[in-house]
C-alpha atoms as a PDB file:
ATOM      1  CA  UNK A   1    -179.854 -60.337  94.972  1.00  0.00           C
ATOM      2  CA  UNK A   2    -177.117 -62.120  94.237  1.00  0.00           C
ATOM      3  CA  UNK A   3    -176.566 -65.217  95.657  1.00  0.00           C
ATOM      4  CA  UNK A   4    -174.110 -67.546  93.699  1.00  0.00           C
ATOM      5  CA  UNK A   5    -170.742 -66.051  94.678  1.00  0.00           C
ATOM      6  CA  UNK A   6    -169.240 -65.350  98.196  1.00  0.00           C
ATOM      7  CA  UNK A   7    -170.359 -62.469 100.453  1.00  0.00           C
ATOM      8  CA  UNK A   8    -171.759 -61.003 103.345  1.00  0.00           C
ATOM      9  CA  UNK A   9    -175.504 -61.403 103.983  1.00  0.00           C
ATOM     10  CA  UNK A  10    -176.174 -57.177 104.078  1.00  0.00           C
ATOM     11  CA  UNK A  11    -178.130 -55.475 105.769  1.00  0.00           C
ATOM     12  CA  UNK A  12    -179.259 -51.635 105.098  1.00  0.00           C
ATOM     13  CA  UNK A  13    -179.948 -49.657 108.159  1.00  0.00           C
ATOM     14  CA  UNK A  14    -181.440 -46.082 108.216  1.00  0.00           C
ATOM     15  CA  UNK A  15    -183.710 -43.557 109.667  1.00  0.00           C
ATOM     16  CA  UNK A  16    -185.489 -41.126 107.538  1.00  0.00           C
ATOM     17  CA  UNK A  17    -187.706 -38.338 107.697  1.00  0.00           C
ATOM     18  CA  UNK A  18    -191.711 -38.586 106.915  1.00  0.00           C
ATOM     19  CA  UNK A  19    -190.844 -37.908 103.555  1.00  0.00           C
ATOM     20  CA  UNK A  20    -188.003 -39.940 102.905  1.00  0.00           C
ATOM     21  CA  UNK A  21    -184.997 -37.766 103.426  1.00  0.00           C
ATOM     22  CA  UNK A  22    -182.083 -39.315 105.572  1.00  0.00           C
ATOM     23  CA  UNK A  23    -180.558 -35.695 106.800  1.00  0.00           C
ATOM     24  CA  UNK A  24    -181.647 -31.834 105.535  1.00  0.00           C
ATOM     25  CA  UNK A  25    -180.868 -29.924 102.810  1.00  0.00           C
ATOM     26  CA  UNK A  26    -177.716 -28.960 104.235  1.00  0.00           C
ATOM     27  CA  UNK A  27    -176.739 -32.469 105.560  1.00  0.00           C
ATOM     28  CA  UNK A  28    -176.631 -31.953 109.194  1.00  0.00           C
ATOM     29  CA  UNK A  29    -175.443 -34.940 110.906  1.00  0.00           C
ATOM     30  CA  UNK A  30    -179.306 -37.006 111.100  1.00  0.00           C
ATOM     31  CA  UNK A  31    -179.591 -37.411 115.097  1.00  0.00           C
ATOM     32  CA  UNK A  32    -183.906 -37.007 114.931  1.00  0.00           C
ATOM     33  CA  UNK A  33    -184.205 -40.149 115.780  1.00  0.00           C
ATOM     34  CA  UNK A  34    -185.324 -41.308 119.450  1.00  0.00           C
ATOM     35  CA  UNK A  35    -183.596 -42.863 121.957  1.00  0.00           C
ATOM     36  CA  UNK A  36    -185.588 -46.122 121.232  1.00  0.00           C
ATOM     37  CA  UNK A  37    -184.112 -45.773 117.500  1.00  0.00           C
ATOM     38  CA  UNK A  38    -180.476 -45.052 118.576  1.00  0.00           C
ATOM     39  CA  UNK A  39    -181.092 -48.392 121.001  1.00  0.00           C
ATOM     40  CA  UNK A  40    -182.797 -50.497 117.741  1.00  0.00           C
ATOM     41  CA  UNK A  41    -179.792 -48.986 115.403  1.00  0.00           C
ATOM     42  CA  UNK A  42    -176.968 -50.468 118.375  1.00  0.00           C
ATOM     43  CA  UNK A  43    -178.789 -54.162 118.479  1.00  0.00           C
ATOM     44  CA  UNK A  44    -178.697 -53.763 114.805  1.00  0.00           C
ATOM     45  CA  UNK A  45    -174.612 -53.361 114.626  1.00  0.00           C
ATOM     46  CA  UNK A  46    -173.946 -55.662 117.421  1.00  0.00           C
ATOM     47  CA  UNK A  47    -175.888 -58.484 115.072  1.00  0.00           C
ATOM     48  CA  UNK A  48    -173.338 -57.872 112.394  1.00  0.00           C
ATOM     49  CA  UNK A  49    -169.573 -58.837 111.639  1.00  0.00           C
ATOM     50  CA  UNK A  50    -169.012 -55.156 110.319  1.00  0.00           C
ATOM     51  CA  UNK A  51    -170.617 -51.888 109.718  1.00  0.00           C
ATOM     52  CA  UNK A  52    -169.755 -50.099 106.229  1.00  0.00           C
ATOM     53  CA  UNK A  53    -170.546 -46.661 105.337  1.00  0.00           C
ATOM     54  CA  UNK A  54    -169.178 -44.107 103.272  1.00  0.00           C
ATOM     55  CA  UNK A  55    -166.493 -41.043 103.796  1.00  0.00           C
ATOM     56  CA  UNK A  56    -169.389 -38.685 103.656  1.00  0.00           C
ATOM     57  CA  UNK A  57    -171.138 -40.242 106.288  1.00  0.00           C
ATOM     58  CA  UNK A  58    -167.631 -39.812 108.501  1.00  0.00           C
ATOM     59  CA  UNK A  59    -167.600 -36.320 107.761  1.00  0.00           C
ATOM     60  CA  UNK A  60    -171.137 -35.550 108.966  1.00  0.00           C
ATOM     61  CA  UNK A  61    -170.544 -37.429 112.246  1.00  0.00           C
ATOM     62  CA  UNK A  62    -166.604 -37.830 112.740  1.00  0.00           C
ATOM     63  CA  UNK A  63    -167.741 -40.897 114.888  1.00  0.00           C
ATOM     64  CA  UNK A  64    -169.563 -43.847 114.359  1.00  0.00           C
ATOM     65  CA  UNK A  65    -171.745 -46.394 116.568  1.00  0.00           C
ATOM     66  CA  UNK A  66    -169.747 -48.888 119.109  1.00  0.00           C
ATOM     67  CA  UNK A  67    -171.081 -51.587 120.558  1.00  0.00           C
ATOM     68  CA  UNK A  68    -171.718 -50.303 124.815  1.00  0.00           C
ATOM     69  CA  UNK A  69    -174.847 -52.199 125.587  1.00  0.00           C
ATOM     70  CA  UNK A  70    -173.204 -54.686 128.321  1.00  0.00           C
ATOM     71  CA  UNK A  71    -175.689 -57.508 127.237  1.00  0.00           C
ATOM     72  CA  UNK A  72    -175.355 -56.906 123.781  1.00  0.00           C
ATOM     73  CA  UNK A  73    -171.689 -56.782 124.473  1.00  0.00           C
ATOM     74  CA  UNK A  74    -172.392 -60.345 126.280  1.00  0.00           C
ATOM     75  CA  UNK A  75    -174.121 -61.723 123.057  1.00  0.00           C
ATOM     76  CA  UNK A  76    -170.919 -61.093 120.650  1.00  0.00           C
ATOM     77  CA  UNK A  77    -168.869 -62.977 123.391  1.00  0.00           C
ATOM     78  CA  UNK A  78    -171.024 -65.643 123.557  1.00  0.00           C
ATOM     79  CA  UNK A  79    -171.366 -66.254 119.791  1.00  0.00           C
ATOM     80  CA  UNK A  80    -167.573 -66.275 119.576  1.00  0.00           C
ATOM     81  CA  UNK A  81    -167.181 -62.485 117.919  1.00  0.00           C
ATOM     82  CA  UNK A  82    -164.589 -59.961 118.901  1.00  0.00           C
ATOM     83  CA  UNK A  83    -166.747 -57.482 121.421  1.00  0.00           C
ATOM     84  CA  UNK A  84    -167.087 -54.821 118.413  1.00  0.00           C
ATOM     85  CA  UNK A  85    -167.623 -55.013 114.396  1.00  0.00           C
ATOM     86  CA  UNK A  86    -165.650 -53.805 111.821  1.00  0.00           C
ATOM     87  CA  UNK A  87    -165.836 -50.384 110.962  1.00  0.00           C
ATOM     88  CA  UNK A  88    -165.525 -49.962 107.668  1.00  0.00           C
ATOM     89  CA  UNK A  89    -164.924 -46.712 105.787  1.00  0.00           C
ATOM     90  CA  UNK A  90    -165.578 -46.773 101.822  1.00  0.00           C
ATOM     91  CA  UNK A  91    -164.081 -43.562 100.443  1.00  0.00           C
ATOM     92  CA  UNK A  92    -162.169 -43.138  96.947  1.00  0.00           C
ATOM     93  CA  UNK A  93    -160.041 -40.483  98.701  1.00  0.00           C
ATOM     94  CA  UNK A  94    -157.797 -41.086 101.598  1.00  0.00           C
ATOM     95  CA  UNK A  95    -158.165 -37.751 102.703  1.00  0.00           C
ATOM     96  CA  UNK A  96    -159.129 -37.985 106.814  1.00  0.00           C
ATOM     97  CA  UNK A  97    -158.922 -35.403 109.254  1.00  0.00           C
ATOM     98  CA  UNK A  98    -157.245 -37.627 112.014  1.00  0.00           C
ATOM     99  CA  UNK A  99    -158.525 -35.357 114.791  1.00  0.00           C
ATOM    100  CA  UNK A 100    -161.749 -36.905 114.032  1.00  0.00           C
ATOM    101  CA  UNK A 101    -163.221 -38.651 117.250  1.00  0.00           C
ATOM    102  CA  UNK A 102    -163.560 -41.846 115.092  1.00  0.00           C
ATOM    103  CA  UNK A 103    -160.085 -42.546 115.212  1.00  0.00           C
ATOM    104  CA  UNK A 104    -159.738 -42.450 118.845  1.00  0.00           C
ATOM    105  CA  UNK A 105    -162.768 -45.055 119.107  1.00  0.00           C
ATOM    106  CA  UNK A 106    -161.964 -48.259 120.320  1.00  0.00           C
ATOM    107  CA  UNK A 107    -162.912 -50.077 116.968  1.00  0.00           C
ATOM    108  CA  UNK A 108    -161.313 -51.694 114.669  1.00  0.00           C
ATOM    109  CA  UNK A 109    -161.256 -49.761 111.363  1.00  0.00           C
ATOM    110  CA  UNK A 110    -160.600 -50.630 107.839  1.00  0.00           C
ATOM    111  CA  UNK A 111    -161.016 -48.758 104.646  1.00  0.00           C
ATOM    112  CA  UNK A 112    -162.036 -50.013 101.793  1.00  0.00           C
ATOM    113  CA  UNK A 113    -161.107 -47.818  98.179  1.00  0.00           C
ATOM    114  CA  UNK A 114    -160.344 -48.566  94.329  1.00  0.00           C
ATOM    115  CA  UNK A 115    -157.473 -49.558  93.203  1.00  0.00           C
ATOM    116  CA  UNK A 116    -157.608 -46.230  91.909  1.00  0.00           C
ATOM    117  CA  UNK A 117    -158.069 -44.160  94.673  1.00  0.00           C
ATOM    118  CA  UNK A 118    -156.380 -40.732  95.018  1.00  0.00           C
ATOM    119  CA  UNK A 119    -153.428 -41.338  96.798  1.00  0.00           C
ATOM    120  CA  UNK A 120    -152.077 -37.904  96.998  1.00  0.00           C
ATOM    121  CA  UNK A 121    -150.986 -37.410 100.683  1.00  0.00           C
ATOM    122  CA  UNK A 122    -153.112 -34.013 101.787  1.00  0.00           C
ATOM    123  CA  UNK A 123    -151.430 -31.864 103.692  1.00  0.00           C
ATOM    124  CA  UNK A 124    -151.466 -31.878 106.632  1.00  0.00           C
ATOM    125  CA  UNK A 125    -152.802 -35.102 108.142  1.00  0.00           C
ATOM    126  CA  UNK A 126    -150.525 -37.712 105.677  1.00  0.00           C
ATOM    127  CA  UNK A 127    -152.018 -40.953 105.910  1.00  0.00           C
ATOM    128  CA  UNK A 128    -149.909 -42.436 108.508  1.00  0.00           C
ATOM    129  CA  UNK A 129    -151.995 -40.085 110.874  1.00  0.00           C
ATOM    130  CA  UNK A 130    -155.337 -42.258 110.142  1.00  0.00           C
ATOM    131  CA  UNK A 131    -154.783 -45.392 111.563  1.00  0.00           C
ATOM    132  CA  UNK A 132    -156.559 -48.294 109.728  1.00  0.00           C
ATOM    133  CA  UNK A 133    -155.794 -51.687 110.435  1.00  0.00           C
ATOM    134  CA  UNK A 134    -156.359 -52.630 107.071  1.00  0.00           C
ATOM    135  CA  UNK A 135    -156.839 -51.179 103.810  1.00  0.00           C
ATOM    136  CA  UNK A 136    -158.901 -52.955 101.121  1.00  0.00           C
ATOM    137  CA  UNK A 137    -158.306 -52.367  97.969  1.00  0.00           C
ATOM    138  CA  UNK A 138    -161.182 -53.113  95.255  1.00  0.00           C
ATOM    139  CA  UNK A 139    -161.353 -53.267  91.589  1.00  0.00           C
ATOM    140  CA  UNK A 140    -163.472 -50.268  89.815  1.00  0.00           C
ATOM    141  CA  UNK A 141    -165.153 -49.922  86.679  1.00  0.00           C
ATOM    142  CA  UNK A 142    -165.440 -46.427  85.381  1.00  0.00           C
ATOM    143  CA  UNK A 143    -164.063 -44.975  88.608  1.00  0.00           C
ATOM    144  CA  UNK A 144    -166.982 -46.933  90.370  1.00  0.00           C
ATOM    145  CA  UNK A 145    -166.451 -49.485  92.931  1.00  0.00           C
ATOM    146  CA  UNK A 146    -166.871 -53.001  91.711  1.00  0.00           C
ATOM    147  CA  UNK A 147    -169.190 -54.445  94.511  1.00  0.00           C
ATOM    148  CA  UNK A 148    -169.157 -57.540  93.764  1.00  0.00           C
ATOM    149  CA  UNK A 149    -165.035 -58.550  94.027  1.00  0.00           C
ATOM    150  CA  UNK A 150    -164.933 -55.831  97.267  1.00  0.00           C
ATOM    151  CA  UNK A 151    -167.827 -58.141  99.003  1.00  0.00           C
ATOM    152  CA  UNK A 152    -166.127 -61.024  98.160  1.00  0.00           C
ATOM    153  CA  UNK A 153    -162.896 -59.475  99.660  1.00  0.00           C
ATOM    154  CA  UNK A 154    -164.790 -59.064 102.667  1.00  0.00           C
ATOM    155  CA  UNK A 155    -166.012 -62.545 102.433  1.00  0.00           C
ATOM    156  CA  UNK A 156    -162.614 -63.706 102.375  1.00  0.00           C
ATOM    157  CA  UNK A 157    -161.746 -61.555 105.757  1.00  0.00           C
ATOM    158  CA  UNK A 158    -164.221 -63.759 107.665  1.00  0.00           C
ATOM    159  CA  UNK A 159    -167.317 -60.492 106.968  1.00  0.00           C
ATOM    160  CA  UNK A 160    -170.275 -62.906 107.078  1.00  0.00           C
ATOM    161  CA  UNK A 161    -172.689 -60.503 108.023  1.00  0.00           C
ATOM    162  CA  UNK A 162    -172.220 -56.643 107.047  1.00  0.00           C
ATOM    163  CA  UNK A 163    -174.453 -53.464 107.902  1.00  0.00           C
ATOM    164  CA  UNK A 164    -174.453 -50.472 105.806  1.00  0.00           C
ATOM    165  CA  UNK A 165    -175.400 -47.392 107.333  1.00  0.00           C
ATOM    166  CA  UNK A 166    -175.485 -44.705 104.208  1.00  0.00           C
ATOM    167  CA  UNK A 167    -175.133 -42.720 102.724  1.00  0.00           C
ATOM    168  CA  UNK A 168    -177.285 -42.278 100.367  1.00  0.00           C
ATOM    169  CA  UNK A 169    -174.799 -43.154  97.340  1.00  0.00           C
ATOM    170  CA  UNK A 170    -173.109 -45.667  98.701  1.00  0.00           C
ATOM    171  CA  UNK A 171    -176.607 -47.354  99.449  1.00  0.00           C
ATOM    172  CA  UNK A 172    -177.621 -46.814  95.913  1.00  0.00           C
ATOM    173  CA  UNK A 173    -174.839 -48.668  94.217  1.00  0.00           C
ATOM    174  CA  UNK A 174    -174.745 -51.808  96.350  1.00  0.00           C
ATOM    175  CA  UNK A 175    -178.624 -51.860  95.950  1.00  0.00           C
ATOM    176  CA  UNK A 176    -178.262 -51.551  91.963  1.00  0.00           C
ATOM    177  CA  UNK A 177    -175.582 -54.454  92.177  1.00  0.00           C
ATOM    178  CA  UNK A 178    -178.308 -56.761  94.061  1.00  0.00           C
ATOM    179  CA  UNK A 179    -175.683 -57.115  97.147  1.00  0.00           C
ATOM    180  CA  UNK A 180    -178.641 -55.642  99.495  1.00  0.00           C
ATOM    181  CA  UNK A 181    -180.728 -58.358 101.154  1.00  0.00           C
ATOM    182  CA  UNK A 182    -182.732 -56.568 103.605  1.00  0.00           C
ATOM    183  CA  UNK A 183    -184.087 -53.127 104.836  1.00  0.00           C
ATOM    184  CA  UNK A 184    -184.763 -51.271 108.288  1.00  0.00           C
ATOM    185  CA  UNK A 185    -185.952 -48.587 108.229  1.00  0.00           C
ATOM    186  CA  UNK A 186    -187.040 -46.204 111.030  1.00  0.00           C
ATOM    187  CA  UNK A 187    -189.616 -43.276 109.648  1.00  0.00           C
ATOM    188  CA  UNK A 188    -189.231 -40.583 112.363  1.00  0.00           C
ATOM    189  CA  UNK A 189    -192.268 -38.017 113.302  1.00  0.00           C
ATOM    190  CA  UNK A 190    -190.728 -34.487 111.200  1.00  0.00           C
ATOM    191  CA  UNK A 191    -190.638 -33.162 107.696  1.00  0.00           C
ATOM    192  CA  UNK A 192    -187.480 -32.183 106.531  1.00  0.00           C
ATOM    193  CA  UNK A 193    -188.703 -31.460 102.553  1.00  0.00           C
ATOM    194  CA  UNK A 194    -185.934 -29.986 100.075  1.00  0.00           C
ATOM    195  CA  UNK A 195    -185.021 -30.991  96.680  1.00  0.00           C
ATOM    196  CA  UNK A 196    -181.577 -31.201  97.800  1.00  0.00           C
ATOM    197  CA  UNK A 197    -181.773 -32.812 100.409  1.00  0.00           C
ATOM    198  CA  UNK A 198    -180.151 -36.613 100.754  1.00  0.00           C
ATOM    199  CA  UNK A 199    -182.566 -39.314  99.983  1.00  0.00           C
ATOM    200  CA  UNK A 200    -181.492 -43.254 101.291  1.00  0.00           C
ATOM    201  CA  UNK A 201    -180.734 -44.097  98.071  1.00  0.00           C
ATOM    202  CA  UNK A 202    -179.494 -41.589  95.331  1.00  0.00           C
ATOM    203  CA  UNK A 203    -177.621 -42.323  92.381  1.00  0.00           C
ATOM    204  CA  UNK A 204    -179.485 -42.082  89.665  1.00  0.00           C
ATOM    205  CA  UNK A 205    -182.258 -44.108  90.278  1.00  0.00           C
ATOM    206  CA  UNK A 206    -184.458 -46.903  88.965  1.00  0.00           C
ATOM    207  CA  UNK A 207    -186.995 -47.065  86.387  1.00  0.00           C
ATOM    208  CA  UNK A 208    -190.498 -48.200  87.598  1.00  0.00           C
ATOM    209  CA  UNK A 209    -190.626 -51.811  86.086  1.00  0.00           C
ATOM    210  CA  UNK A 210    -186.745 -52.409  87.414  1.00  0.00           C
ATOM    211  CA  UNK A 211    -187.048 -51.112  90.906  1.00  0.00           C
ATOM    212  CA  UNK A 212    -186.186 -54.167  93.196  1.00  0.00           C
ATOM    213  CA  UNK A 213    -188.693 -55.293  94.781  1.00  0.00           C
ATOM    214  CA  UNK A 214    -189.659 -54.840  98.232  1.00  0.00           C
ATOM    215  CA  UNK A 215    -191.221 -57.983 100.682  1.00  0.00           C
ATOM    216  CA  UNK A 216    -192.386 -56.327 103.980  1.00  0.00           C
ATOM    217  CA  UNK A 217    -191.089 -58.733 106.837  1.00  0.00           C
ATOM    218  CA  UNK A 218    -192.576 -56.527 109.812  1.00  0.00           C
ATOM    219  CA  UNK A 219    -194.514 -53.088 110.688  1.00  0.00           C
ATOM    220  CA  UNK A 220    -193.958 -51.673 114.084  1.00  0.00           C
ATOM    221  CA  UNK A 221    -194.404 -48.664 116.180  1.00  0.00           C
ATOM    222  CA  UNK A 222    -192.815 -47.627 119.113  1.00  0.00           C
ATOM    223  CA  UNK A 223    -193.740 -44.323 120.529  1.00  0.00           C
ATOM    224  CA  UNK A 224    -194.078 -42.054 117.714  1.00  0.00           C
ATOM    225  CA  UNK A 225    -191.597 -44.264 114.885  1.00  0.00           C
ATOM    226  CA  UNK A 226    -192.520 -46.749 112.910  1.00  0.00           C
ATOM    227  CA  UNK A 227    -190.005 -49.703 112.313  1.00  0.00           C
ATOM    228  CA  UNK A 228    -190.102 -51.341 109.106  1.00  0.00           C
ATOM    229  CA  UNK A 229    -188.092 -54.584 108.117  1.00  0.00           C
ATOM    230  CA  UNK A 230    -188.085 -55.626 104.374  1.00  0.00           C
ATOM    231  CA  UNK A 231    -186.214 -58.002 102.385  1.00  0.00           C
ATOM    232  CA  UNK A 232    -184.995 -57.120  99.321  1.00  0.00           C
ATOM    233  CA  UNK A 233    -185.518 -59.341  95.672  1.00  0.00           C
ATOM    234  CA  UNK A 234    -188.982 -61.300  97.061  1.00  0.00           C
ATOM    235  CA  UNK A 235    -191.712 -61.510  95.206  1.00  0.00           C
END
């Protein structure tokens, strides 16, 4: 991790298959989990300042997870917070289909790109059609996000505590920047197997001896899931 500039404290939240796949091998929007998952993934967001995830992630679902819990709702007012978190979308392209449920959500929604994003205007949903209330513009390295001065954007925004919510790329990059401090995990009862199919974090992976490391914080089970809450860099 990496703790000596300014940036949120982040939090990785997913559900995955028995064997480790976050959706099948055509990437089907992931909805196996249970109702007591979709509950645990809600107190999750409502603990944060904002949600990221990426433009692949929008396309699967075309919505994303608001706050509707009315004491969870009662907890943001109470600690001072705006009743829901940022929704953040990280996509190079600004290419949105505005019909897309997520921008009729009452959210607030920024999107966060390179400084090098395509900014071709696709026909025919031109930007203006996508409302965001901001747009964040970070620096890139080899047409790669630079983590590290996009976090501290956020920072700088008042983003104290942010939850990323895949996919599995996105994941992968902030991970191998050592921006990721913890890990839930939900392991759901199915098999979804395929070599294609999304893992939580792709990329291109880690070799044995630099893999971060893994603390486990807690183990439990609720009906047929299995929670599991790491944190990320411990010994």
């Amino acid at each position: 991790m990496i703790d000596k500039i300014d940036r949120p404290y982040t939090t990785v939240i997913l559900a995955i298959s028995a064997d480790g796949k976050i959706a099948d091998k055509v990437r089907s929007p992931a909805r196996f989990g249970s109702a007591n998952d979709k509950a645990h993934l809600e107190q999750q967001v409502a603990a944060n300042d904002a949600v990221l995830f990426g433009n692949g992630t929008l396309q699967a679902y075309g919505t994303t997870m608001r706050v509707i819990s009315p004491e969870l709702l009662k907890q943001r007012e109470l600690a001072g917070k705006p009743p829901q978190p940022v929704q953040i979308v990280c996509s190079r392209s600004r290419q949105f289909d505005p019909n897309l449920r997520f921008f009729q959500q009452l959210v607030p929604r920024w999107l966060l790109t390179g400084q090098d994003a395509d900014t071709a205007m696709p026909f025919p949903y031109p930007m203006k059609d996508c409302k965001f209330d901001r747009t964040i513009h970070a620096k890139t390295t080899d047409r790669e996000i630079d983590w590290i001065d996009a976090f501290q954007q956020l920072a700088s925004f008042g983003i104290k505590r942010l939850a990323i919510l895949g996919g599995g790329k996105l994941v992968a990059s902030v991970l191998a920047t050592g921006l990721v401090d913890e890990l839930w995990l939900t392991v759901c009862p199915l098999i979804l197997g395929g070599a294609d199919a999304p893992t939580p974090v792709e990329g291109k992976g880690f070799l044995a001896n630099l893999a971060p490391k893994l603390q486990l914080l807690a183990v439990k089970q609720v009906g047929q899931e299995v929670f599991l809450h790491y944190r990320v860099g411990a010994g």
